[in-house]
C-alpha atoms as a PDB file:
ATOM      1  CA  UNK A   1       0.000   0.000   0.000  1.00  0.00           C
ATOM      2  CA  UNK A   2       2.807   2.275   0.424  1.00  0.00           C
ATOM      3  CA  UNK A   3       4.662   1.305  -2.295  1.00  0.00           C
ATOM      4  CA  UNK A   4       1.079   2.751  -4.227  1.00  0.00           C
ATOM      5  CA  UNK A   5       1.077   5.433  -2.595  1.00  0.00           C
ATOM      6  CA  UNK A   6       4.469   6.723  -3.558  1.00  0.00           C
ATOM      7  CA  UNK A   7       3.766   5.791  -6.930  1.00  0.00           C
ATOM      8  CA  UNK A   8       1.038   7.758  -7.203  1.00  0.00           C
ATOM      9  CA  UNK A   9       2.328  10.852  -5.377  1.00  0.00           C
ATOM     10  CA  UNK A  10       5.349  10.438  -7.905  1.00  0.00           C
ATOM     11  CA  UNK A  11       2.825  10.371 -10.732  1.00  0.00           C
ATOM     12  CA  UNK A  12       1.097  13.293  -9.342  1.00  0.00           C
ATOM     13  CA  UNK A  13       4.393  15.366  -9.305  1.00  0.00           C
ATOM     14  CA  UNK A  14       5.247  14.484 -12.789  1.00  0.00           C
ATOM     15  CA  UNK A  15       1.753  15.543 -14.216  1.00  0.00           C
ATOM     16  CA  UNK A  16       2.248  18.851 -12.214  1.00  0.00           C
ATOM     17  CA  UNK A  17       5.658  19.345 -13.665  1.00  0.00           C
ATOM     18  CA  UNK A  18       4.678  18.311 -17.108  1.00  0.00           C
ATOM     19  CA  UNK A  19       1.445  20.580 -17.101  1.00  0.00           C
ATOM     20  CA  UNK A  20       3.475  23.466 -16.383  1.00  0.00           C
ATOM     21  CA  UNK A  21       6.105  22.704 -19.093  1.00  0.00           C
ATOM     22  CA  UNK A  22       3.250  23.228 -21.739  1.00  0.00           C
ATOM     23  CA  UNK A  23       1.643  26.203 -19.688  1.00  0.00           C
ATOM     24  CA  UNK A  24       1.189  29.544 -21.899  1.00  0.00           C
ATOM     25  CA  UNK A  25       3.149  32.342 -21.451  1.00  0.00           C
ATOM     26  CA  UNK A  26       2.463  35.720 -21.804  1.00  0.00           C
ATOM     27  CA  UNK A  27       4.516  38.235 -23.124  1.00  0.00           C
ATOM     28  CA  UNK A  28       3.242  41.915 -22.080  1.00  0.00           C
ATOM     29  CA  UNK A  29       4.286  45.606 -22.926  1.00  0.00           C
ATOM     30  CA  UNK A  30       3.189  48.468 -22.411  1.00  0.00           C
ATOM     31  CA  UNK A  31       2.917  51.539 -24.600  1.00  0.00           C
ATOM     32  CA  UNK A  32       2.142  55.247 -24.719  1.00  0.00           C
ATOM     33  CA  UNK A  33       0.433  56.159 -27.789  1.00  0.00           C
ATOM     34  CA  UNK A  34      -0.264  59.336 -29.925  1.00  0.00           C
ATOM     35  CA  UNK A  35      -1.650  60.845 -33.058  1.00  0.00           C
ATOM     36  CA  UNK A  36       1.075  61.928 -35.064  1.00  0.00           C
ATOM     37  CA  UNK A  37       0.846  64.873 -38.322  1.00  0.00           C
ATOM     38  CA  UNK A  38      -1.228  67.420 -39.282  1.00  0.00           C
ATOM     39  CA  UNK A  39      -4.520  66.037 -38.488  1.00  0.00           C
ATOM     40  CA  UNK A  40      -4.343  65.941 -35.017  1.00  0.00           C
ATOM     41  CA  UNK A  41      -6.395  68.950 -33.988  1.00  0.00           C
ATOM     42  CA  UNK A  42      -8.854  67.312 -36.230  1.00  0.00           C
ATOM     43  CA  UNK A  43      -8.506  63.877 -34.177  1.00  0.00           C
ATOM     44  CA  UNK A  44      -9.027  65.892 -31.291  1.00  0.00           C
ATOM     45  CA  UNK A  45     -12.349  67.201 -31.894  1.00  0.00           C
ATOM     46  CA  UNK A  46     -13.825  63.205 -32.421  1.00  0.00           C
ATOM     47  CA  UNK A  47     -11.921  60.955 -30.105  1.00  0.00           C
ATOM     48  CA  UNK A  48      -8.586  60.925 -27.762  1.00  0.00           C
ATOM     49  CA  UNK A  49      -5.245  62.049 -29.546  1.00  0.00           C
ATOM     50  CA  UNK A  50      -3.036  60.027 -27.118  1.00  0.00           C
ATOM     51  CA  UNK A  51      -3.237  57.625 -24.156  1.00  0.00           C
ATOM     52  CA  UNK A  52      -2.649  53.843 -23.533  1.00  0.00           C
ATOM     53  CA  UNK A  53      -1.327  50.977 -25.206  1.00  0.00           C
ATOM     54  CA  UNK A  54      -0.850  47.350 -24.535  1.00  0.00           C
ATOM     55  CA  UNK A  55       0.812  44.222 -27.052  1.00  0.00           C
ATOM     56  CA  UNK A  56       0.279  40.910 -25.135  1.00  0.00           C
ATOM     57  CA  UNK A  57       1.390  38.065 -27.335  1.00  0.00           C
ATOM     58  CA  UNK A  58       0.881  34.619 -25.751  1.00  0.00           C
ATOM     59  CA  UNK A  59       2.261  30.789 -26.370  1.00  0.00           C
ATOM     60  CA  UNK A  60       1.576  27.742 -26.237  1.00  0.00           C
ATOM     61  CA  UNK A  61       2.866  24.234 -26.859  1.00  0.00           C
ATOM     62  CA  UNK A  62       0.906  23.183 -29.404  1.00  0.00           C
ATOM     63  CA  UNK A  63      -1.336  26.217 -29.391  1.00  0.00           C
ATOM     64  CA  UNK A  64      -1.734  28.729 -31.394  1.00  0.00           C
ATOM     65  CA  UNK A  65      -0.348  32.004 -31.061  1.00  0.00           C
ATOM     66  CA  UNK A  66      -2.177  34.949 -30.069  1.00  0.00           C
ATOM     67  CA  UNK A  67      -1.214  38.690 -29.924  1.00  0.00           C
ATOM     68  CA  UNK A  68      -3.863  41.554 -29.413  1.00  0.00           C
ATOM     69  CA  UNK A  69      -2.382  45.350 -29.798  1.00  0.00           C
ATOM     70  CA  UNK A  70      -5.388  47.528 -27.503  1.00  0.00           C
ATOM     71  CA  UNK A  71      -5.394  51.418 -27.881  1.00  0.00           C
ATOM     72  CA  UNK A  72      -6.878  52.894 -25.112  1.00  0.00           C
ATOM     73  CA  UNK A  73      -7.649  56.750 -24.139  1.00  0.00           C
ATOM     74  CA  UNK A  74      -5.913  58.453 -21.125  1.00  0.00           C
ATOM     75  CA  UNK A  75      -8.521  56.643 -19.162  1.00  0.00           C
ATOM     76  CA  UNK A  76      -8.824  53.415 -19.764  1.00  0.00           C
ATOM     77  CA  UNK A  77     -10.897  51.025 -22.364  1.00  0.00           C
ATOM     78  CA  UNK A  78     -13.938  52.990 -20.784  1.00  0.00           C
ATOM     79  CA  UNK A  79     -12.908  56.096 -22.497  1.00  0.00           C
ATOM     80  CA  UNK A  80     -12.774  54.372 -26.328  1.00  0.00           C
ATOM     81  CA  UNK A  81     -10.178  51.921 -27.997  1.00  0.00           C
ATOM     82  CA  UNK A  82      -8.926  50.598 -30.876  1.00  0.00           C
ATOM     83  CA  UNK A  83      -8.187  46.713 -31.042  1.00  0.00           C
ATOM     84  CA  UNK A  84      -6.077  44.470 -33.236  1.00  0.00           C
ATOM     85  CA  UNK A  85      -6.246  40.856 -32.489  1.00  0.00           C
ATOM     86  CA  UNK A  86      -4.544  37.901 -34.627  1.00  0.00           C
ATOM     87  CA  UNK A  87      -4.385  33.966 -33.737  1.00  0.00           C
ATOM     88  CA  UNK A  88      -1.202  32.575 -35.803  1.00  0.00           C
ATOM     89  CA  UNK A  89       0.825  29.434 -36.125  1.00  0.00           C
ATOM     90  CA  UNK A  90       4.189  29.309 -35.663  1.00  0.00           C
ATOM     91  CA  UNK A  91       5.538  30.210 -39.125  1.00  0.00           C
ATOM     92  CA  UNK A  92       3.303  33.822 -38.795  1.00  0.00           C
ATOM     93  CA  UNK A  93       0.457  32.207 -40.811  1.00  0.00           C
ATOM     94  CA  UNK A  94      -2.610  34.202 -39.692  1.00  0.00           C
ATOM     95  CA  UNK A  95      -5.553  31.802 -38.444  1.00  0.00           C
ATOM     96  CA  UNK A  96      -8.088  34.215 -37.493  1.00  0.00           C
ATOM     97  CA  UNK A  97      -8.098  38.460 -37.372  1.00  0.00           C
ATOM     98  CA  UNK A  98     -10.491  40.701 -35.390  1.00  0.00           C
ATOM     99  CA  UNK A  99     -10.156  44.322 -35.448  1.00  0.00           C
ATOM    100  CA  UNK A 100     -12.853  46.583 -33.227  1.00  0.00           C
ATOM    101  CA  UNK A 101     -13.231  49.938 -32.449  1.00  0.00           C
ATOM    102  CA  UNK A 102     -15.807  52.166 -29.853  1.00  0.00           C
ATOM    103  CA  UNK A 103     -15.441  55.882 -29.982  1.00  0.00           C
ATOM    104  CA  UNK A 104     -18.407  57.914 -28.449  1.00  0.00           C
ATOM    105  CA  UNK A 105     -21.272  56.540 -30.335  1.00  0.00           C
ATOM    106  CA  UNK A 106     -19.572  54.716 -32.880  1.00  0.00           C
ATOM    107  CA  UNK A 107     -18.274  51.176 -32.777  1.00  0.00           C
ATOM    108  CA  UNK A 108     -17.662  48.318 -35.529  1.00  0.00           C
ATOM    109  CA  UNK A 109     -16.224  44.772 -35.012  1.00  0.00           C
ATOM    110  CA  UNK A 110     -14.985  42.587 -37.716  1.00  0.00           C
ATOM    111  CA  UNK A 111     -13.511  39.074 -37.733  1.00  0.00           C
ATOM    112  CA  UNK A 112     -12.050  36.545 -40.050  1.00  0.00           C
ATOM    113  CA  UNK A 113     -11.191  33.177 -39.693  1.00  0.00           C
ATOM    114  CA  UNK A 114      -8.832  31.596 -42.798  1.00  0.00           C
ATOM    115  CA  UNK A 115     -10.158  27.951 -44.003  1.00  0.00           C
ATOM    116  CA  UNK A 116      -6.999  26.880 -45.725  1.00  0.00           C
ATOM    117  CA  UNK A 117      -7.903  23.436 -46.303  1.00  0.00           C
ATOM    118  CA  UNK A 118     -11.086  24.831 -48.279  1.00  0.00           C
ATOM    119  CA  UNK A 119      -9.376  28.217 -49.603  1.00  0.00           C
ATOM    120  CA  UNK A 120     -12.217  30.151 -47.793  1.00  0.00           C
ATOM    121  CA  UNK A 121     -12.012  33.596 -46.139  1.00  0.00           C
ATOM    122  CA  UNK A 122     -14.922  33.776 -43.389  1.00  0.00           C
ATOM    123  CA  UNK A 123     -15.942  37.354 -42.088  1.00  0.00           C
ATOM    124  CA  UNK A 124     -18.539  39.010 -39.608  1.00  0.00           C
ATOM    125  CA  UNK A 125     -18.634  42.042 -39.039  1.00  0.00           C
ATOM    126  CA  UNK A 126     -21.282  44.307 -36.828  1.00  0.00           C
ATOM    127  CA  UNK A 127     -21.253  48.164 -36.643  1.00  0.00           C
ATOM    128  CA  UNK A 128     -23.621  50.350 -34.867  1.00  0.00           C
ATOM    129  CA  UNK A 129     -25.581  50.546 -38.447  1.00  0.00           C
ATOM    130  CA  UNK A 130     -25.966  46.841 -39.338  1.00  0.00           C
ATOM    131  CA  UNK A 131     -24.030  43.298 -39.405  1.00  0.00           C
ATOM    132  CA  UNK A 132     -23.084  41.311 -41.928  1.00  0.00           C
ATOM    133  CA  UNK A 133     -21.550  37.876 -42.771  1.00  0.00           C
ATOM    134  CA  UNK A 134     -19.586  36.549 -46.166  1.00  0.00           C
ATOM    135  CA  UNK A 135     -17.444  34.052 -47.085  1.00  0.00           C
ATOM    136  CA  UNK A 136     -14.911  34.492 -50.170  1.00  0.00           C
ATOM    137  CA  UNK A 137     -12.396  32.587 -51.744  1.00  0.00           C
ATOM    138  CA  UNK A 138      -9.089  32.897 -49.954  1.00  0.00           C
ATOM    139  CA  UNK A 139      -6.577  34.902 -52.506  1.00  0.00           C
ATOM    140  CA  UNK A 140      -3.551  33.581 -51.276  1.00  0.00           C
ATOM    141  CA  UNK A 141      -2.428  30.645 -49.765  1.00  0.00           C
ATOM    142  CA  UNK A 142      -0.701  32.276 -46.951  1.00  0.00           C
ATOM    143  CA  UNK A 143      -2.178  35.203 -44.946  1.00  0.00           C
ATOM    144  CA  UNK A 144      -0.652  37.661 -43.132  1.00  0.00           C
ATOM    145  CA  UNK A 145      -2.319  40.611 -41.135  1.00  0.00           C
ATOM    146  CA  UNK A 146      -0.824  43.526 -39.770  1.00  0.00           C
ATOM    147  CA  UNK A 147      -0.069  42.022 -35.923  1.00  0.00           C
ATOM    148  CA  UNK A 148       1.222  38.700 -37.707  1.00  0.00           C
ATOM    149  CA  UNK A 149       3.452  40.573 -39.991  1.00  0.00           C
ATOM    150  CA  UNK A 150       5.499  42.424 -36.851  1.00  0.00           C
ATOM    151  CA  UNK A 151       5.435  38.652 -35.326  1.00  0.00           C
ATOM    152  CA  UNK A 152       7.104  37.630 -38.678  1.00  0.00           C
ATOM    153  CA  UNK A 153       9.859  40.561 -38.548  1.00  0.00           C
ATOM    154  CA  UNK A 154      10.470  39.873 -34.949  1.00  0.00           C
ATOM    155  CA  UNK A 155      11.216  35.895 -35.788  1.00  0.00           C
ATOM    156  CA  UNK A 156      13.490  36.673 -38.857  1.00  0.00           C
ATOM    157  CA  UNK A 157      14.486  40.454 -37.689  1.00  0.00           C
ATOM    158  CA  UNK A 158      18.764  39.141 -38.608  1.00  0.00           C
ATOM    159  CA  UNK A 159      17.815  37.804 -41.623  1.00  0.00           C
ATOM    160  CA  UNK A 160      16.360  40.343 -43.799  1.00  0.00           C
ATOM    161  CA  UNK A 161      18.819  42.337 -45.041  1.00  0.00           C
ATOM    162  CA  UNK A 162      16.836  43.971 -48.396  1.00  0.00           C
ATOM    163  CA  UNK A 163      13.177  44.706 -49.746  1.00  0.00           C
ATOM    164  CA  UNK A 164      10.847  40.956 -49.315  1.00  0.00           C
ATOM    165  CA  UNK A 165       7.655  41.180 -51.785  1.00  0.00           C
ATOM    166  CA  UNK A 166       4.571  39.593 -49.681  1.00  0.00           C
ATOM    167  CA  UNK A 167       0.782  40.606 -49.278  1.00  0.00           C
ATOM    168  CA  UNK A 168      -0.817  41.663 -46.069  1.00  0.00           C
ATOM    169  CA  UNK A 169      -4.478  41.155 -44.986  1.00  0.00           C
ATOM    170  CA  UNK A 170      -6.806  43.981 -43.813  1.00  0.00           C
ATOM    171  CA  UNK A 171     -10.619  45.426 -43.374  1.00  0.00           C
ATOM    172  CA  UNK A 172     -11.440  42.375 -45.633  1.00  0.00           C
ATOM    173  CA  UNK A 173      -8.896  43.235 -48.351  1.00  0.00           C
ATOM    174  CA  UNK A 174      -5.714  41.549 -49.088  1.00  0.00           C
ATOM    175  CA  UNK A 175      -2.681  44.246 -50.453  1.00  0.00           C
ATOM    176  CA  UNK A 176       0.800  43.799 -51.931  1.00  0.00           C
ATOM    177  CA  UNK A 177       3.413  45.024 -49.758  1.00  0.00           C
ATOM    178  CA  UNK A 178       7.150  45.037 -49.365  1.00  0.00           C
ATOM    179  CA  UNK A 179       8.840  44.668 -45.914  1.00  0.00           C
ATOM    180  CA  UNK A 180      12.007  46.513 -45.968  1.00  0.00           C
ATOM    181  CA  UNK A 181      14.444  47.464 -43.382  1.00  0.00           C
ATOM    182  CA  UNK A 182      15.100  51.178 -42.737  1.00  0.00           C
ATOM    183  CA  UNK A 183      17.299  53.066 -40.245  1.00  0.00           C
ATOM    184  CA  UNK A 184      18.471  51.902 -36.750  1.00  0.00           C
ATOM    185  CA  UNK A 185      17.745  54.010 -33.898  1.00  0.00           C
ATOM    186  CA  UNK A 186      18.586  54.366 -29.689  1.00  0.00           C
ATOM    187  CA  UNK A 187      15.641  54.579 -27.484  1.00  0.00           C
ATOM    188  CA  UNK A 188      15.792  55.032 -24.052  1.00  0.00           C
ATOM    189  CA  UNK A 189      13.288  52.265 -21.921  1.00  0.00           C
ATOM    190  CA  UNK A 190      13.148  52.955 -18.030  1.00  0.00           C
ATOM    191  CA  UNK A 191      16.249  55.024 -17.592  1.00  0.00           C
ATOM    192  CA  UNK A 192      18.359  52.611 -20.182  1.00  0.00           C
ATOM    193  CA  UNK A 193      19.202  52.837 -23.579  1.00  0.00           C
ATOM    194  CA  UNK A 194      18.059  50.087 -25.932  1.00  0.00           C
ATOM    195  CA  UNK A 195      19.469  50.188 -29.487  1.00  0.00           C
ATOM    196  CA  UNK A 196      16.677  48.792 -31.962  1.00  0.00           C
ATOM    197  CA  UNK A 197      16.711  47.805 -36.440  1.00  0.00           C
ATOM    198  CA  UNK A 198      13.338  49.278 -37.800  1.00  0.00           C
ATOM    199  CA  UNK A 199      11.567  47.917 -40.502  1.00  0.00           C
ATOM    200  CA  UNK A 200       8.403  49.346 -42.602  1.00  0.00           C
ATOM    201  CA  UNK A 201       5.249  47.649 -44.237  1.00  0.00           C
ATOM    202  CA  UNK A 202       4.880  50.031 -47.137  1.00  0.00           C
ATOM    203  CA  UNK A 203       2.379  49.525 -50.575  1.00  0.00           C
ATOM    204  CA  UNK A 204       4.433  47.373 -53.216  1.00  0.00           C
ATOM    205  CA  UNK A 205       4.069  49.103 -56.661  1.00  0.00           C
ATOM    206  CA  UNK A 206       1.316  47.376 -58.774  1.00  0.00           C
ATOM    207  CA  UNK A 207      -1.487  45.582 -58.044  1.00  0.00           C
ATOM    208  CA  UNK A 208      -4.022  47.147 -55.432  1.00  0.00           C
ATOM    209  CA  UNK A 209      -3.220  50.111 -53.169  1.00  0.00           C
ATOM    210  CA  UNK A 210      -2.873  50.085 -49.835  1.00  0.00           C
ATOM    211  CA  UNK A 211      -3.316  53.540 -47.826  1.00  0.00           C
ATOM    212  CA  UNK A 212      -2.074  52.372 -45.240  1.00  0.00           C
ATOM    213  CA  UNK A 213       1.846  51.620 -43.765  1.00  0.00           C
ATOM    214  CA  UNK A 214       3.683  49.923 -40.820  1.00  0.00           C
ATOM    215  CA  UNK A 215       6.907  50.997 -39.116  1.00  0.00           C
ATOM    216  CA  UNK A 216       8.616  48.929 -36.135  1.00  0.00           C
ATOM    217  CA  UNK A 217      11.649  49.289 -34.287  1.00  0.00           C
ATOM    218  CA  UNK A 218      12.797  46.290 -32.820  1.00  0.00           C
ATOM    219  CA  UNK A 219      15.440  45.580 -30.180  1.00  0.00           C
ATOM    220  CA  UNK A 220      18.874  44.161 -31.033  1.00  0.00           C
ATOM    221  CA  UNK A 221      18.564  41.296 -28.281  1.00  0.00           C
ATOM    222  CA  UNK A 222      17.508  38.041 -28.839  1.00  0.00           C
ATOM    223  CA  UNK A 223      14.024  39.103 -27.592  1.00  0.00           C
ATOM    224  CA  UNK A 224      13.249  41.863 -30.671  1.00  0.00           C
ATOM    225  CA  UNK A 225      11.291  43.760 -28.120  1.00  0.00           C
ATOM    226  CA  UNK A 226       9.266  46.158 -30.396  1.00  0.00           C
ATOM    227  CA  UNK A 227      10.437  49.680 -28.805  1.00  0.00           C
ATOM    228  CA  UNK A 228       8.478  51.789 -30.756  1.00  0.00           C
ATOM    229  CA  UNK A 229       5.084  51.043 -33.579  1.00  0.00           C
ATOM    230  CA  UNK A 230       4.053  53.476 -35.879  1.00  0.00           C
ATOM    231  CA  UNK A 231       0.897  52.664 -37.579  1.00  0.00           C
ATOM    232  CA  UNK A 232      -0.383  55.063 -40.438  1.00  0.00           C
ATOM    233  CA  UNK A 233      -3.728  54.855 -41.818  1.00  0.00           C
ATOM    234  CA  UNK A 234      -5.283  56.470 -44.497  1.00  0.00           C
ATOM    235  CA  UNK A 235      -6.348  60.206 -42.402  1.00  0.00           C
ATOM    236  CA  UNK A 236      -3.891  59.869 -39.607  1.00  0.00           C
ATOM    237  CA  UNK A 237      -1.078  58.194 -37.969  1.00  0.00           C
ATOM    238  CA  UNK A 238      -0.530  56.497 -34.514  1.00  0.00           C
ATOM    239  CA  UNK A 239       3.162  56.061 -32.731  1.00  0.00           C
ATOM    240  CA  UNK A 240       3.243  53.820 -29.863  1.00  0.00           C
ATOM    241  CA  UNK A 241       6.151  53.833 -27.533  1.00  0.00           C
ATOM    242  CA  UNK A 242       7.418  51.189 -25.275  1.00  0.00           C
ATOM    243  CA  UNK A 243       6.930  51.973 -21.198  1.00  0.00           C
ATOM    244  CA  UNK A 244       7.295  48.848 -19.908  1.00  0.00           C
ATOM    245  CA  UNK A 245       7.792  45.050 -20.160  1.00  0.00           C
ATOM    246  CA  UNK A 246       4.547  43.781 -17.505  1.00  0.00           C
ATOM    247  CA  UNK A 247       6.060  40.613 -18.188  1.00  0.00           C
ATOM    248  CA  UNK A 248       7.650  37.873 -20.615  1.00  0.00           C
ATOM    249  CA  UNK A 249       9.743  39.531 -23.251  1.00  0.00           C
ATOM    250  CA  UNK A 250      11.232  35.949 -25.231  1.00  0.00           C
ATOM    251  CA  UNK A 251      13.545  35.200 -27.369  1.00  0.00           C
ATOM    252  CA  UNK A 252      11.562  34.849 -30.462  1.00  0.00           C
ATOM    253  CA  UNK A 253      14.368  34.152 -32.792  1.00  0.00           C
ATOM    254  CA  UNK A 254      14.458  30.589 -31.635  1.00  0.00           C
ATOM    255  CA  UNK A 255      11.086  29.777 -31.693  1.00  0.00           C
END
């Protein structure tokens, strides 16, 4: 009997252990955000022109991988935000998007989940107005959407060296788009400085035009912290600036 007993205390232990081998883990940073360019007076007079920011990214064994980018106002979620949420395999291959938005009166969510073994593309999307569900054939075989595309340069941030031809994925639309490096800069995070490569999403030449644009700097450690996120749209442009690592910050390289 107390031979059984040890047994099964030992088994216990090793389930424990075992469980928390394949427990997720969340990476979380925190940003200050604001409205960059001429338009910002104009920003100001419909929603907040700066506040809050937060990337959480989060893995699994065996699990997809999720990252959500929130924009708050100075006060919180309460006060508005903006959301970007992606779930992604481990080669950047988005699974399922959702962006969402609530400002004052005004709020729209949209989602879309990729069907690769059918080629489908399945959206909802609701607004304050009306909702509305389609499914289309997928374009490409390989989607990428504006949170899985910085997950992408973080992975492979010492390998690309010049201009990479790919598509990204948004509001329903797929575009063609370069990723490119650009200039290296030195922030300074709590106190210490943190040298960072930057990168840019920009519209490739050809094919369907994309308003918007994505710049990232990254950090130079194994980690490829993104230090600062600029994030231009087609009226205005948001930069987001790293406060703080809440917690996690991996090395995504050797994933």
């Amino acid at each position: 009997m107390k031979a059984n007993r040890t047994f099964l205390c030992l088994f216990a232990l090793v389930a424990v252990s075992a469980s928390s081998a394949h427990a997720a883990q969340t990476e979380d940073l925190r940003y200050s955000w604001r409205v960059k360019g001429g338009v910002r007076f104009l920003a100001g007079l419909m929603f907040p022109t700066s506040g809050l920011g937060s990337l959480k990214t989060t893995f699994g064994d065996n699990e997809p991988i999720s990252s959500e980018l929130l924009i708050t106002a100075p006060n919180g979620k309460s006060g508005g935000f903006y959301v970007y949420e992606s779930q992604m395999d481990g080669a950047a291959k988005t699974l399922t998007t959702h962006t969402g938005y609530s400002w004052g009166k005004r709020a729209r969510n949209e989602r879309t989940s990729f069907d690769y073994d059918k080629g489908l593309a399945r959206m909802h999307r609701e607004t304050t107005e009306d909702t509305a569900y389609r499914v289309k054939k997928l374009p490409s075989a390989e989607m990428r959407d504006m949170l899985s595309a910085i997950y992408y340069l973080r992975q492979h941030a010492s390998e690309i060296k010049k201009p990479i031809t790919t598509s990204i994925y948004t509001d329903g639309k797929e575009y063609p788009v370069i990723f490119r490096p650009i200039e290296s800069r030195a922030f300074v995070i709590e106190k210490q400085k943190v040298n960072a490569t930057g990168f840019e999403i920009v519209d490739a030449p050809g094919g369907k035009k994309w308003a918007g644009g994505v710049k990232v700097w990254l950090s130079e450690d194994a980690r490829r912290v993104p230090v600062r996120i600029e994030i231009q749209q087609s009226i205005a442009a948001v930069q987001l600036d790293l406060q703080t690592i809440a917690s996690g910050g991996f090395a995504l390289a050797s994933r």
